[in-house]
Protein backbone atom coordinates (compact mmCIF):
# COMPACT_ATOMS: atom_id res chain seq x y z
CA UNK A 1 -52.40 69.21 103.12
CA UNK A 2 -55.42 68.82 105.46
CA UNK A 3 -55.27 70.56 108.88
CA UNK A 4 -54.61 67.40 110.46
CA UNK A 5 -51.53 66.11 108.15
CA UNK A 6 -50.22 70.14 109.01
CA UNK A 7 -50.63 69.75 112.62
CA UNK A 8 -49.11 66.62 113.09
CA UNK A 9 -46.15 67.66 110.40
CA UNK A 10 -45.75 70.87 112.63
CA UNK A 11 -45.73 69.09 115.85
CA UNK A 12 -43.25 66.22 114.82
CA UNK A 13 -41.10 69.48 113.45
CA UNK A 14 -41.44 70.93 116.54
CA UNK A 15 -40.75 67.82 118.74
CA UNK A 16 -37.57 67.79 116.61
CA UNK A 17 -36.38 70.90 117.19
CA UNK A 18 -36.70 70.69 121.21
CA UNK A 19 -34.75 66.71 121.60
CA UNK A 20 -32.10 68.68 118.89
CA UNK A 21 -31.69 71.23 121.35
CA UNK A 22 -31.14 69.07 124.44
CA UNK A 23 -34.55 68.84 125.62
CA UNK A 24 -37.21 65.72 126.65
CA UNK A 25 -40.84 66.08 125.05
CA UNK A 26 -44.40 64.59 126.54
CA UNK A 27 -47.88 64.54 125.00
CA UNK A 28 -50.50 64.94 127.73
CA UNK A 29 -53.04 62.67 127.27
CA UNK A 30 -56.23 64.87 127.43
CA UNK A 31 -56.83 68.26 125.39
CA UNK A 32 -56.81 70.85 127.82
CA UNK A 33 -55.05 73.52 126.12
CA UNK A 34 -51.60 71.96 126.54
CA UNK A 35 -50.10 70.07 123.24
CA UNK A 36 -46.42 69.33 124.54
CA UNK A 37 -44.75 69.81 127.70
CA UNK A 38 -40.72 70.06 127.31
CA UNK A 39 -38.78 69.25 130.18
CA UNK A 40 -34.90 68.62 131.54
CA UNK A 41 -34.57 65.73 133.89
CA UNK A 42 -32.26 67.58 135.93
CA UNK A 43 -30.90 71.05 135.44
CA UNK A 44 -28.16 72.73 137.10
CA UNK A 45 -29.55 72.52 140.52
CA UNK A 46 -30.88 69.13 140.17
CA UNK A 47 -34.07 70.25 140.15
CA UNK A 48 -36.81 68.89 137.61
CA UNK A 49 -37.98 71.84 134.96
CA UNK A 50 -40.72 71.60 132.63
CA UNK A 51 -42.56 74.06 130.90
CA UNK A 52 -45.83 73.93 128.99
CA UNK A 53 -46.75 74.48 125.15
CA UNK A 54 -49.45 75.44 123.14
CA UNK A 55 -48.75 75.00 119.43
CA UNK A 56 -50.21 76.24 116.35
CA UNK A 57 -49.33 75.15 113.19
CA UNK A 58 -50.65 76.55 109.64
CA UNK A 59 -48.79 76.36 105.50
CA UNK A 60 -49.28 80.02 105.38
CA UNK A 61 -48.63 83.25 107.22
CA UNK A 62 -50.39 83.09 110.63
CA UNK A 63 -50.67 84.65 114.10
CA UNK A 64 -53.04 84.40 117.16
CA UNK A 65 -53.29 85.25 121.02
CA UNK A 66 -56.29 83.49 122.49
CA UNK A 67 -57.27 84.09 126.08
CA UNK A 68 -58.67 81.32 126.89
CA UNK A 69 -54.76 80.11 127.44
CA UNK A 70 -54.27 82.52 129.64
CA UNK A 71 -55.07 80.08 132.77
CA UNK A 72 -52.33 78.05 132.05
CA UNK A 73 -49.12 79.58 134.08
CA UNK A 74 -45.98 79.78 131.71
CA UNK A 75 -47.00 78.68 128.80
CA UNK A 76 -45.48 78.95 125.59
CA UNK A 77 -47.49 79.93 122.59
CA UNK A 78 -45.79 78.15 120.08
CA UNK A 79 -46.39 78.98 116.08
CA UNK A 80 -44.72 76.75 113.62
């Protein structure tokens, strides 16, 4: 597979996993650093909760921590 056909697979896979577990999924529009934010309408308190993600996706063994991401509060490094 080419790195975009394993990105895409990886997100979808991803995106799966999250509406499985409950959750809603958004794409941001623009690239800056933020693939996929998850979010409940309403939890407990009625409150709106969202969270950011950064995902990486690779066929083989793979890890990174970039620090450029680090400007992004709560964000979830994601590797599928």
């Amino acid at each position: 597979m080419d790195s975009q056909t394993v990105e895409i697979t990886g997100r979808n896979y991803l995106v799966s996993m999250l509406v499985s577990d409950g959750l809603e999924v958004a794409r941001p529009e623009g690239d800056r650093g933020v693939d996929l934010i998850a979010y409940l309408d309403l939890d407990e308190a009625r409150r709106f909760v969202a969270c950011p993600i950064q995902m990486k996706a690779a066929t083989t063994a793979s890890f990174g921590l970039f620090s450029k991401y680090e400007r992004i509060a709560q964000l979830l490094l994601v590797h599928v």
